[in-house]
C-alpha atoms as a PDB file:
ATOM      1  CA  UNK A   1      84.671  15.610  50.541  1.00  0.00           C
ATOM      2  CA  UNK A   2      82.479  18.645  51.341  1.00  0.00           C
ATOM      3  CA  UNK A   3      78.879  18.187  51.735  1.00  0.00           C
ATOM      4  CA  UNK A   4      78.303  21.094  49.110  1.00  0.00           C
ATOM      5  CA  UNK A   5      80.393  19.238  46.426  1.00  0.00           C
ATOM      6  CA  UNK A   6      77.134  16.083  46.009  1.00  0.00           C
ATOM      7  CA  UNK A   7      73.764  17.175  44.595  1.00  0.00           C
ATOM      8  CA  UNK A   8      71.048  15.133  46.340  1.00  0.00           C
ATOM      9  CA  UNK A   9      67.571  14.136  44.926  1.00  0.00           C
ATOM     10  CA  UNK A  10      64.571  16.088  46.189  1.00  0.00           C
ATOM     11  CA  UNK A  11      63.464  12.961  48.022  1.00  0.00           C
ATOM     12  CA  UNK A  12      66.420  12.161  49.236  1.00  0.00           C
ATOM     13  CA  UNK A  13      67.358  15.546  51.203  1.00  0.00           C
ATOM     14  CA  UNK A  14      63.964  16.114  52.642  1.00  0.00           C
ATOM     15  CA  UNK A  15      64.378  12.039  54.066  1.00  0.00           C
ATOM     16  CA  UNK A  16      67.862  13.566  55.791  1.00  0.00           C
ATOM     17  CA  UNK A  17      66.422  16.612  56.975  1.00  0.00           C
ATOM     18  CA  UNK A  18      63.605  15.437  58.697  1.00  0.00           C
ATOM     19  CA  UNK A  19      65.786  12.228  60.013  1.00  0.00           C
ATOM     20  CA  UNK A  20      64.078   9.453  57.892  1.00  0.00           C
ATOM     21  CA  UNK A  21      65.995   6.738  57.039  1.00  0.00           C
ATOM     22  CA  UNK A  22      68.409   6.761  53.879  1.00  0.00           C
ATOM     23  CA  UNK A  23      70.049   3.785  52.682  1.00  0.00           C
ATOM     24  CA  UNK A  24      73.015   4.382  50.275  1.00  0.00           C
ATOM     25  CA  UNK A  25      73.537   1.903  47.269  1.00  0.00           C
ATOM     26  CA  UNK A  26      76.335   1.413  44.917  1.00  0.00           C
ATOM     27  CA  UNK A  27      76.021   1.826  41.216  1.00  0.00           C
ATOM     28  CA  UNK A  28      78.961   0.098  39.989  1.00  0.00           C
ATOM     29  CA  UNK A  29      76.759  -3.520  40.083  1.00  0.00           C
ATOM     30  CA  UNK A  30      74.244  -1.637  37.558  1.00  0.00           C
ATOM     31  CA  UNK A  31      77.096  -0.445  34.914  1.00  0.00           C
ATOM     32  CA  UNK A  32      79.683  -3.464  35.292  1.00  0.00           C
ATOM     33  CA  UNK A  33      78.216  -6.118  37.522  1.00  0.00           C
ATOM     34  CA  UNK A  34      75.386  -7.438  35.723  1.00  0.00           C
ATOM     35  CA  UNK A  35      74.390  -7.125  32.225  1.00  0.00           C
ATOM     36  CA  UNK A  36      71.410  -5.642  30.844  1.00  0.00           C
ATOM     37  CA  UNK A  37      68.879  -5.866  30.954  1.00  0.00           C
ATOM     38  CA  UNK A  38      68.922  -7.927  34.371  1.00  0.00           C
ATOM     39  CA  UNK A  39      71.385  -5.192  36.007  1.00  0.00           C
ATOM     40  CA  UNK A  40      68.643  -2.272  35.303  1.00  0.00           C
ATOM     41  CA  UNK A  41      66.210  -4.757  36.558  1.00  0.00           C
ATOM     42  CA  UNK A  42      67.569  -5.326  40.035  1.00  0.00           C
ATOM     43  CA  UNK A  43      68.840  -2.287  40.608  1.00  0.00           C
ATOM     44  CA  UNK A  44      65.107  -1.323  40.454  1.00  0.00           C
ATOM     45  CA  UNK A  45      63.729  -4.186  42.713  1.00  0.00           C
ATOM     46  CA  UNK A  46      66.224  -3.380  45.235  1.00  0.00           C
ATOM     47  CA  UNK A  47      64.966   0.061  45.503  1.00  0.00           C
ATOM     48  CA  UNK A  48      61.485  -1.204  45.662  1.00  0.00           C
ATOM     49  CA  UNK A  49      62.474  -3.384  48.557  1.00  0.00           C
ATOM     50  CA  UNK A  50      64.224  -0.553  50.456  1.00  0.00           C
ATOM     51  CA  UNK A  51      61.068   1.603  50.239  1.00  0.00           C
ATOM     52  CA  UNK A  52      59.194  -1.703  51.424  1.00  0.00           C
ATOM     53  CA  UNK A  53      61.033  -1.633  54.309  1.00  0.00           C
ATOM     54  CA  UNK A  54      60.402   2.128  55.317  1.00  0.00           C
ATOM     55  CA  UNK A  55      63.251   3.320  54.572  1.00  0.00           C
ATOM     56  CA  UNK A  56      64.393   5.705  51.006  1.00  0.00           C
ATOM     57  CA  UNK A  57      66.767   4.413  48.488  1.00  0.00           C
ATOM     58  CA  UNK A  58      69.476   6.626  47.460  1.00  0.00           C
ATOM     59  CA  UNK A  59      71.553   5.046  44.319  1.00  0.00           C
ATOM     60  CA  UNK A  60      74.971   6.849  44.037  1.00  0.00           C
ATOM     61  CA  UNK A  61      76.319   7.925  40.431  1.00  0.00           C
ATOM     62  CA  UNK A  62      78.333  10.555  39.116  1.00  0.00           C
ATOM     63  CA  UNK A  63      76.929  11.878  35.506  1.00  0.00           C
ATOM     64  CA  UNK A  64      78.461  14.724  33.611  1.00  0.00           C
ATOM     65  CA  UNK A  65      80.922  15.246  36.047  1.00  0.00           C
ATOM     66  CA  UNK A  66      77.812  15.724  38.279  1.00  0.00           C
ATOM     67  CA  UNK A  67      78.274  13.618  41.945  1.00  0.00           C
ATOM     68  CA  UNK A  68      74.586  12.697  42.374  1.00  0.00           C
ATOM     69  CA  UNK A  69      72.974  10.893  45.606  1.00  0.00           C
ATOM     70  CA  UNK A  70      69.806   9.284  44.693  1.00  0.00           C
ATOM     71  CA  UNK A  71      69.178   8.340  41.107  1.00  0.00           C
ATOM     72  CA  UNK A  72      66.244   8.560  39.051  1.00  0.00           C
ATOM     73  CA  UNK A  73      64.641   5.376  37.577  1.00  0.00           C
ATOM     74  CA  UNK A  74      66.314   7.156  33.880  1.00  0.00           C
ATOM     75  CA  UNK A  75      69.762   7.805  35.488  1.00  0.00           C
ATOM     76  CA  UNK A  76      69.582   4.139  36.686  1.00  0.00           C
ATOM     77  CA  UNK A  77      68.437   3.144  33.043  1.00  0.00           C
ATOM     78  CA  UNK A  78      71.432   5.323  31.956  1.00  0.00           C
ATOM     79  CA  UNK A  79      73.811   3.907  33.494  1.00  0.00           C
ATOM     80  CA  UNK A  80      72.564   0.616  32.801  1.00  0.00           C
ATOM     81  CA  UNK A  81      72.658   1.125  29.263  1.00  0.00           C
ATOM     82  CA  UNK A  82      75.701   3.771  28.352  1.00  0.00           C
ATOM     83  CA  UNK A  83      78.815   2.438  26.579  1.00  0.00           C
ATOM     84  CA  UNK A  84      81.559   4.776  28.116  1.00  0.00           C
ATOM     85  CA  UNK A  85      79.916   4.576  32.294  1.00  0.00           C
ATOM     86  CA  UNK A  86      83.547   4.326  34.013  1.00  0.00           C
ATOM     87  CA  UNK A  87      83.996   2.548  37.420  1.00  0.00           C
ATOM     88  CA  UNK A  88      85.348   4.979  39.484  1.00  0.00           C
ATOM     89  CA  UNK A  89      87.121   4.488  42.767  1.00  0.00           C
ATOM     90  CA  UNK A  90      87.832   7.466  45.225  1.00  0.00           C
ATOM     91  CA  UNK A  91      90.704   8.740  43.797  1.00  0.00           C
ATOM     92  CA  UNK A  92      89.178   8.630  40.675  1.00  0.00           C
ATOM     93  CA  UNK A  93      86.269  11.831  41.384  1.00  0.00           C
ATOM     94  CA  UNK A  94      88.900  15.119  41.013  1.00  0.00           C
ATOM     95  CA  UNK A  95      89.302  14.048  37.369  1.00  0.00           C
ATOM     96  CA  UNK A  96      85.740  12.220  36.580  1.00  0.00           C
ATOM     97  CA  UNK A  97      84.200  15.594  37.826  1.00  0.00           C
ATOM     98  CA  UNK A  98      86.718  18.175  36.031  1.00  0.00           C
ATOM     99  CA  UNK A  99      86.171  16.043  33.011  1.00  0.00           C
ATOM    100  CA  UNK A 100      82.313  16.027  33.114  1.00  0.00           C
ATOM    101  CA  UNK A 101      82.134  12.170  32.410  1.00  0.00           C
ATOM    102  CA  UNK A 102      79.599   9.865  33.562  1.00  0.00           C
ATOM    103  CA  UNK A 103      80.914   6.999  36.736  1.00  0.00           C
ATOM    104  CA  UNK A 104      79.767   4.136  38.432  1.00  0.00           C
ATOM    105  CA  UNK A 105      80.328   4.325  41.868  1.00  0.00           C
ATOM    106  CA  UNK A 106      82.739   1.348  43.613  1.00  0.00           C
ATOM    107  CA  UNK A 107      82.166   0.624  47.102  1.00  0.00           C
ATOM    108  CA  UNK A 108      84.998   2.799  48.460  1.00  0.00           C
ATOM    109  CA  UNK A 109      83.974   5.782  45.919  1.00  0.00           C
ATOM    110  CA  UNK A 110      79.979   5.109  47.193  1.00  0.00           C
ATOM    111  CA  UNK A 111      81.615   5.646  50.907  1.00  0.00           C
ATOM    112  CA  UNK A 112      83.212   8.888  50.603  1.00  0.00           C
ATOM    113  CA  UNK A 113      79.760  10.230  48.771  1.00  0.00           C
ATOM    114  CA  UNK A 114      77.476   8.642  51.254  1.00  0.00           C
ATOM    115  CA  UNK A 115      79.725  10.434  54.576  1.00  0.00           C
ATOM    116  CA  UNK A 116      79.423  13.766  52.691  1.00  0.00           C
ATOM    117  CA  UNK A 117      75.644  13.066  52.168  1.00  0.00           C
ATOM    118  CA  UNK A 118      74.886  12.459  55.941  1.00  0.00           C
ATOM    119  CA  UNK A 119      73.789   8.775  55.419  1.00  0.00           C
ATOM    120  CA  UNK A 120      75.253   6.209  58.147  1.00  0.00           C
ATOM    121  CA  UNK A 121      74.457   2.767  56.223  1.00  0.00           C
ATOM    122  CA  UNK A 122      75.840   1.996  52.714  1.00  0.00           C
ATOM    123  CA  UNK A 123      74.384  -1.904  51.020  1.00  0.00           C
ATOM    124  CA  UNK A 124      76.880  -2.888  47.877  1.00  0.00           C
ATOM    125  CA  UNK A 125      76.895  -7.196  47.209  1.00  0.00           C
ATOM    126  CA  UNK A 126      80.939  -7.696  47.955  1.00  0.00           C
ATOM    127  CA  UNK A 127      83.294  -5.569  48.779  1.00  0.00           C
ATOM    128  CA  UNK A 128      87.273  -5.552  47.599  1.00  0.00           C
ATOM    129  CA  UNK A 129      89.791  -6.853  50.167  1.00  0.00           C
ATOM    130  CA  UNK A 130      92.970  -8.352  50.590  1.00  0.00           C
ATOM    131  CA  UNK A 131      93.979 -10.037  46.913  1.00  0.00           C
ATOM    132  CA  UNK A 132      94.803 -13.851  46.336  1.00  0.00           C
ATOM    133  CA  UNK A 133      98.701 -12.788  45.835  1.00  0.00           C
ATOM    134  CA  UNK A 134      98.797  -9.554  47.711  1.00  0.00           C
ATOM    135  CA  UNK A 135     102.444 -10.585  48.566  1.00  0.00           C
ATOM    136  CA  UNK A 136     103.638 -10.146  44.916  1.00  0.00           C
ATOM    137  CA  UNK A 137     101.450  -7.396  43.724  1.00  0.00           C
ATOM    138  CA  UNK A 138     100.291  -5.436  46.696  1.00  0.00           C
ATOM    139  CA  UNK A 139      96.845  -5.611  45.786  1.00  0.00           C
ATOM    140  CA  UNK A 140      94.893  -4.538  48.910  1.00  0.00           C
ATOM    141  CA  UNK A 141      91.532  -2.760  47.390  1.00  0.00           C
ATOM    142  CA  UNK A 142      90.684   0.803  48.291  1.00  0.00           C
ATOM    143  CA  UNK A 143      87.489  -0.292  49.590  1.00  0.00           C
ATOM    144  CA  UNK A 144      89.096  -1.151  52.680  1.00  0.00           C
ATOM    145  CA  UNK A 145      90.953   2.311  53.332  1.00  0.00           C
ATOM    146  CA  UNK A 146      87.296   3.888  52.186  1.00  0.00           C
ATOM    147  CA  UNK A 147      85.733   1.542  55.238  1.00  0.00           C
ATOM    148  CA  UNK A 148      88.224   2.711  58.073  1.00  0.00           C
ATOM    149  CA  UNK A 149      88.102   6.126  57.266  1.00  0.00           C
ATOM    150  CA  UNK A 150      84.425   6.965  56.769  1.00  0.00           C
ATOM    151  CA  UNK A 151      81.572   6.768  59.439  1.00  0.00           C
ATOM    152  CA  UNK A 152      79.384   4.641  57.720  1.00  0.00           C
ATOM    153  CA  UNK A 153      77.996   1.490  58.020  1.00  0.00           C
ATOM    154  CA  UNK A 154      78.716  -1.269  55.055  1.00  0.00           C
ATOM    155  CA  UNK A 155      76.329  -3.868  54.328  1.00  0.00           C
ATOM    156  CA  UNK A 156      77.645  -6.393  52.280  1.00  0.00           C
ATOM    157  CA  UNK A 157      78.408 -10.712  51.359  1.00  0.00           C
ATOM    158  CA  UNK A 158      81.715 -10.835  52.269  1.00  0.00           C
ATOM    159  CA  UNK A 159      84.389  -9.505  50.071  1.00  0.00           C
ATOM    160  CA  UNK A 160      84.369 -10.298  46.631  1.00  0.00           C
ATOM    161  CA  UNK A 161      84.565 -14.712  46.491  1.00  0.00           C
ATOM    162  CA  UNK A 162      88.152 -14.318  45.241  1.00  0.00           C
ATOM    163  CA  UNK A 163      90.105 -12.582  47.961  1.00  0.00           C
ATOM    164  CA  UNK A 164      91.844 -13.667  50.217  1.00  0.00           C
ATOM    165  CA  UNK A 165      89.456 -13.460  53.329  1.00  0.00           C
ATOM    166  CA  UNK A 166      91.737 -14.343  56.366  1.00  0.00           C
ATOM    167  CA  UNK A 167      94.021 -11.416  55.159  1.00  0.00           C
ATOM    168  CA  UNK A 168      91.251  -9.056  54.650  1.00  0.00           C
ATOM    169  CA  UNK A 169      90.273  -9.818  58.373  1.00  0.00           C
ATOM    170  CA  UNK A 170      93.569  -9.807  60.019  1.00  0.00           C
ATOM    171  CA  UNK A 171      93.827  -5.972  57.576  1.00  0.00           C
ATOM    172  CA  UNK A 172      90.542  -4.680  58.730  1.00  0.00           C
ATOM    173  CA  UNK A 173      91.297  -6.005  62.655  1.00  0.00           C
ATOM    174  CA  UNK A 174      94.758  -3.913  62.049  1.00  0.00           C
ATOM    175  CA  UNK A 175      93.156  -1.234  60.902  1.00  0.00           C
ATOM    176  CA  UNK A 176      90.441  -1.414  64.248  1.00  0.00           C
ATOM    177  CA  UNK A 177      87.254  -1.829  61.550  1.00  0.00           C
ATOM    178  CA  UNK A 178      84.786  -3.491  63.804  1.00  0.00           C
ATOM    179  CA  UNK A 179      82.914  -6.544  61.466  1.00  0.00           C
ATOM    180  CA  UNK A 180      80.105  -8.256  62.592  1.00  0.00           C
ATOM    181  CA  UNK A 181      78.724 -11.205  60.792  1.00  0.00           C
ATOM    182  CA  UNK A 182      74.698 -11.440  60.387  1.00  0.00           C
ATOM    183  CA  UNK A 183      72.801 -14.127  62.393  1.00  0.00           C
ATOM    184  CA  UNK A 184      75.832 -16.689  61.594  1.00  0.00           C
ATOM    185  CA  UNK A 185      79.813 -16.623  63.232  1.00  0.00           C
ATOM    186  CA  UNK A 186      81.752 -16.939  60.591  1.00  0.00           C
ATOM    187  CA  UNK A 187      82.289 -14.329  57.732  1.00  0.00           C
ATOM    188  CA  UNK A 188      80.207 -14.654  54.578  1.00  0.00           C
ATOM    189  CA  UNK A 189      81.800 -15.922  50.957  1.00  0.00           C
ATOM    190  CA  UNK A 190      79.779 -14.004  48.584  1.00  0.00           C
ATOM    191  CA  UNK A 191      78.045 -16.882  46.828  1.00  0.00           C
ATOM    192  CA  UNK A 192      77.946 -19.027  49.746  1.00  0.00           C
ATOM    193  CA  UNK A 193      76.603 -18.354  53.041  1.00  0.00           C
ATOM    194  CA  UNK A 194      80.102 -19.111  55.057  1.00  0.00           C
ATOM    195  CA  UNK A 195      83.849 -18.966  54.881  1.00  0.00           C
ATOM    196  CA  UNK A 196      84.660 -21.016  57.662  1.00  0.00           C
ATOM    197  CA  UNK A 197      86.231 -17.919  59.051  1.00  0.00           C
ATOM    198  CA  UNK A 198      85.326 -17.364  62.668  1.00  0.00           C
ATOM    199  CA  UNK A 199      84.370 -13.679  63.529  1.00  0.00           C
ATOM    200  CA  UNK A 200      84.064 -12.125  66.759  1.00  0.00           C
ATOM    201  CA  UNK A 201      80.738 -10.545  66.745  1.00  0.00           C
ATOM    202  CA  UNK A 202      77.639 -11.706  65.707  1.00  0.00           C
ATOM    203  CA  UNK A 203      74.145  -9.783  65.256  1.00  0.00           C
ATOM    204  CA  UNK A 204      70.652 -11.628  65.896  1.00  0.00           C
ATOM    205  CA  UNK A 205      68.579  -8.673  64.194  1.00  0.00           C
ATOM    206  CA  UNK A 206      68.757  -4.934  62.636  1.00  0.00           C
ATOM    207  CA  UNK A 207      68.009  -3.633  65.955  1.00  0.00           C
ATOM    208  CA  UNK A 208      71.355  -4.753  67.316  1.00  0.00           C
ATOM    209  CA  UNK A 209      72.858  -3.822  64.662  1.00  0.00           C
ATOM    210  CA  UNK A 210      71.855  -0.254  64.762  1.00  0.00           C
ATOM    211  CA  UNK A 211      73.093  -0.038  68.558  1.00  0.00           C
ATOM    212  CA  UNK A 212      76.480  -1.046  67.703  1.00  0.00           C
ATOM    213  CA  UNK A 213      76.503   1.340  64.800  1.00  0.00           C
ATOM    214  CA  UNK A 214      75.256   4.064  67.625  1.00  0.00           C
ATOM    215  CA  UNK A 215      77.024   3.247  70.219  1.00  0.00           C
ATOM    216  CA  UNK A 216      80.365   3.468  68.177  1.00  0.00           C
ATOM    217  CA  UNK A 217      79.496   7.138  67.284  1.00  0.00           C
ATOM    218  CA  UNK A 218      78.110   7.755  70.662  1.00  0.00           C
ATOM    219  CA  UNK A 219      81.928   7.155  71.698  1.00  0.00           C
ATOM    220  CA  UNK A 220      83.233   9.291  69.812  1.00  0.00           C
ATOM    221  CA  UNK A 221      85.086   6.235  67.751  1.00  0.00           C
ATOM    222  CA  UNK A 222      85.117   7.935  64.272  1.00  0.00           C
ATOM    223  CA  UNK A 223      85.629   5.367  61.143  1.00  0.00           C
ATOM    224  CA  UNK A 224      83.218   2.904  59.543  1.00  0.00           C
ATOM    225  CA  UNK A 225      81.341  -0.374  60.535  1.00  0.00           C
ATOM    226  CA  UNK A 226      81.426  -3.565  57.844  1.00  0.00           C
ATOM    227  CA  UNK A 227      78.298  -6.144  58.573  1.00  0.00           C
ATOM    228  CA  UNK A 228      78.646  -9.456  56.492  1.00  0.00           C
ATOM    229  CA  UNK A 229      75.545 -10.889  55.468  1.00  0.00           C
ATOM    230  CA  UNK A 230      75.136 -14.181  54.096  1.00  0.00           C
ATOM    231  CA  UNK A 231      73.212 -15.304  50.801  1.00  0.00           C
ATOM    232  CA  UNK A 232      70.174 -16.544  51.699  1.00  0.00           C
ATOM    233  CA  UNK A 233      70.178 -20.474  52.040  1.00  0.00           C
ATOM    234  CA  UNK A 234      68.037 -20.949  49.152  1.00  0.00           C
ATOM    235  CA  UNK A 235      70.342 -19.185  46.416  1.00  0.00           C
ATOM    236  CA  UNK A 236      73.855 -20.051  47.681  1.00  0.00           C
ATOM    237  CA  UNK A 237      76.150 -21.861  45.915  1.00  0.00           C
ATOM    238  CA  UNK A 238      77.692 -24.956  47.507  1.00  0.00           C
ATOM    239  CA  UNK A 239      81.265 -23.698  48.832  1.00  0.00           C
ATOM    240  CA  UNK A 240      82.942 -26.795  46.580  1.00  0.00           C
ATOM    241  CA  UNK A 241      81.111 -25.414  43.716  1.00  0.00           C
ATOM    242  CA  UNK A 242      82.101 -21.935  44.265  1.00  0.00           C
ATOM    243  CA  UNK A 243      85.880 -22.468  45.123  1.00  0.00           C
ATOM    244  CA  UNK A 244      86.438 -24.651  41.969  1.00  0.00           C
ATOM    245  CA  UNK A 245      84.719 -22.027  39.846  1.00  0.00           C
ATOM    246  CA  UNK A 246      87.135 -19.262  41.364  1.00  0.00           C
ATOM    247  CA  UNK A 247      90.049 -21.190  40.708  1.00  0.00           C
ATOM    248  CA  UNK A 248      89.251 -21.506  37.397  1.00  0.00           C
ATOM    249  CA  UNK A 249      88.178 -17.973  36.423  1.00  0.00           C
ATOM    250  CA  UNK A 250      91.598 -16.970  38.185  1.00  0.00           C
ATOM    251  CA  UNK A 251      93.637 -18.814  35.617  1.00  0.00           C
ATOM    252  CA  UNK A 252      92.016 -17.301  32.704  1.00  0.00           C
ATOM    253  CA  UNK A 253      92.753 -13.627  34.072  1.00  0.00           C
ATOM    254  CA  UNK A 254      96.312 -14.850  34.645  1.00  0.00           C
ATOM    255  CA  UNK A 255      96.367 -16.292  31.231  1.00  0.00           C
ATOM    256  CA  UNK A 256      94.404 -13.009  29.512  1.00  0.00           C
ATOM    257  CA  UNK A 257      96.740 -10.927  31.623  1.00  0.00           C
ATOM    258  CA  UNK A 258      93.716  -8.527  33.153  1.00  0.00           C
ATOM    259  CA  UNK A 259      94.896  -6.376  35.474  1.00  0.00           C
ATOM    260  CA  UNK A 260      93.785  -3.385  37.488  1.00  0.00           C
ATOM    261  CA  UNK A 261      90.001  -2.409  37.483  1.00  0.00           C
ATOM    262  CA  UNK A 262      89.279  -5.077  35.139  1.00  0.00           C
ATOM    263  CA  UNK A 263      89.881  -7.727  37.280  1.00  0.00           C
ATOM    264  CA  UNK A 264      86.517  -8.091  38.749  1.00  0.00           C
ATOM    265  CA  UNK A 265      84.160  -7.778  36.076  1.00  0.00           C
ATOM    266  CA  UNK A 266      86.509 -10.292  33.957  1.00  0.00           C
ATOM    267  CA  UNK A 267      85.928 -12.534  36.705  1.00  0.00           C
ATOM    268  CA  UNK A 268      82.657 -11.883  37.545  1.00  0.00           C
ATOM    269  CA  UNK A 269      82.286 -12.546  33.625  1.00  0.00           C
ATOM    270  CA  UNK A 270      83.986 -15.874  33.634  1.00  0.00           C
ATOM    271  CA  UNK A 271      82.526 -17.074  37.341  1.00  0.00           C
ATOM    272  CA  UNK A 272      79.148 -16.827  35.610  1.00  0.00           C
ATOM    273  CA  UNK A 273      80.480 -18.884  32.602  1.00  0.00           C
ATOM    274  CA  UNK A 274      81.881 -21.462  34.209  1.00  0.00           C
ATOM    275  CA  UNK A 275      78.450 -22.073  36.927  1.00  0.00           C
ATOM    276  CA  UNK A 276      76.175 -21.968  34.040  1.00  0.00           C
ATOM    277  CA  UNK A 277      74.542 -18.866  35.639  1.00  0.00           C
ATOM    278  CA  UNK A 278      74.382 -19.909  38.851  1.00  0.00           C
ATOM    279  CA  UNK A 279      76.729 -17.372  40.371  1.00  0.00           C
ATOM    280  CA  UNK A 280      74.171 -14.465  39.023  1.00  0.00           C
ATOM    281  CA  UNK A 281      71.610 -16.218  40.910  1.00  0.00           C
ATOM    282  CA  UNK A 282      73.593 -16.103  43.857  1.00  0.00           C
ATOM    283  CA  UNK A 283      74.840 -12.718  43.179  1.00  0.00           C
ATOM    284  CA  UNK A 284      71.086 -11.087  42.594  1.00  0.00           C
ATOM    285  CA  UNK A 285      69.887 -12.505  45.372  1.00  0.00           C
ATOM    286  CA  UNK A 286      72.612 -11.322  47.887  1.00  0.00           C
ATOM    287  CA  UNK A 287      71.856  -7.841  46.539  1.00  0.00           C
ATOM    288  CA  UNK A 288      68.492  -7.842  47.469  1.00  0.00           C
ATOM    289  CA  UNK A 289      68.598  -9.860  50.996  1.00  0.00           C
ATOM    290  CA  UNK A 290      71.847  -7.097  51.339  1.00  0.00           C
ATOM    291  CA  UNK A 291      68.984  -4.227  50.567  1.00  0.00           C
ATOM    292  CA  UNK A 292      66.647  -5.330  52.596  1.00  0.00           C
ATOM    293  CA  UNK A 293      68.530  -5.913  55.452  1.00  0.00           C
ATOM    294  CA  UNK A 294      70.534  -2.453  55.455  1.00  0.00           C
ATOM    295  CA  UNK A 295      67.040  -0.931  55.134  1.00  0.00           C
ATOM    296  CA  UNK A 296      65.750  -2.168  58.243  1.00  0.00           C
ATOM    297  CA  UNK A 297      68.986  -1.479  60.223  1.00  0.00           C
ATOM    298  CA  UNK A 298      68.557   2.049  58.620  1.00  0.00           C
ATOM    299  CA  UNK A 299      64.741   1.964  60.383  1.00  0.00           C
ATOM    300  CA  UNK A 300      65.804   1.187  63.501  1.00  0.00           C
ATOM    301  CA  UNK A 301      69.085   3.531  63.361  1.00  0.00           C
ATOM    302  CA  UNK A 302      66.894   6.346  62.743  1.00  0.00           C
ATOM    303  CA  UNK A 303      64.751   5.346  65.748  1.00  0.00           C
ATOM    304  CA  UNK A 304      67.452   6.373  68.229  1.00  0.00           C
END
């Protein structure tokens, strides 16, 4: 995507022009992750955090056909509020933007926006992988493709609770993604802090984080970064709790025969159901602890 083809907030482009940090964020948790008015809510305490950190948030969003980087508090309200906000994936902008509609931005979509942009680190809560029954239906999300091809960072929990995480690993090592887990050695499970999946690399603090992010584009190794970050301790769900919960949201989207992009917010939907709220908990708090995290390693990237 060119660089001309995103308009950037004020704030936002004066931040990248003088080399301040920028921390991209997804929209698609304000218009189909959460519901209102919680998802407005959080969407505005995240940016609150990032700015607490030093660095400047920069929600992503296309309205009226309009690819915007860095939302205003009414464009968040927007789309936390409008009935017909679609959640648009990368191969979705040609038509969202020839149509003039309005889009939430998915992970992959938020990467191809934040590499035309000029920012290097991206937060979203979980990002799409490798599906429970990819061998039937092929379903390997786009978010993945978005992650090897773009140089950005991604902050994130894991993938979303209900892939299949060993085969979104062994995809991402294929596909020579470097992922580093966050202060722990095994990659993240969205509501719960681990997978029991071992990971090769492990970073102590944003610092380090930042030199591997530099040191990759120092070596001319084009392509993104993925960082998992665990739910902090206090909100996580116990991985029992979590796995039985996923089963059984996964039967009812067999049974109501959702497919497509209206897999995850059905199950997102049901997940919260059958925890009694506990998964949005889980889920709010990731957000943030993501936020806040990518905004220091956006600090100290901009240091060197």
């Amino acid at each position: 995507m060119h660089s001309e083809a995103v308009s950037i907030n004020p704030e936002v482009r004066a931040a990248l022009e003088e080399g301040k940090p920028v921390l991209a964020l997804e929209s698609t948790i304000i218009a189909h992750g959460m519901p209102y008015p919680t998802n407005v809510e959080v969407a505005l305490a995240v940016e609150e955090n990032v700015r607490a950190c030093g660095a400047i948030p920069a929600t992503l969003g296309i309205l009226g056909g309009e690819i915007k980087v860095g939302l205003t508090r009414d464009e968040i309200e927007f789309m936390g509020t409008g009935k017909n906000i679609l959640k648009a994936v990368e191969r979705d902008i040609p038509m969202v933007v020839a149509k003039k509609l309005d889009a939430a931005t998915t992970a992959g979509c938020s990467l191809v926006i934040s590499a035309a942009a000029g920012i290097r680190v991206f937060v979203t809560g979980g990002i799409g992988g490798v599906g429970p029954v990819a061998s039937q239906d092929f379903d390997i999300s786009a978010d993945l493709h978005a992650i090897e091809q773009y140089s950005v960072l991604t902050v994130c929990s894991g993938t979303k609770a209900f892939m299949d995480i060993p085969a979104t690993l062994e995809y991402l090592e294929t596909h020579r993604v470097p992922v580093v887990s966050y202060q722990i050695d095994t990659f993240p499970l969205f509501y719960s802090r681990s997978s029991g999946v071992k990971v090769d690399w492990v970073a102590q603090n944003p610092a380090e984080v930042a030199s591997f992010l530099k040191a990759k584009f120092d070596l001319g190794m084009m392509g993104g970064m993925l960082l998992g970050v665990p739910v902090p301790a206090a909100d996580e769900m116990p991985v029992e709790d979590a796995r039985a919960a996923i089963a059984t949201a996964l039967e009812r989207t067999r049974a109501a025969k959702i497919t497509g992009k209206a897999v995850t917010p059905y199950l997102l939907a049901a997940i919260k159901e059958v925890t009694e709220g506990n998964s949005l908990v889980s889920n709010i708090s990731l957000i943030k602890n993501n936020a806040t995290v990518g905004a220091q390693i956006a600090v100290e990237y901009s240091k060197l």
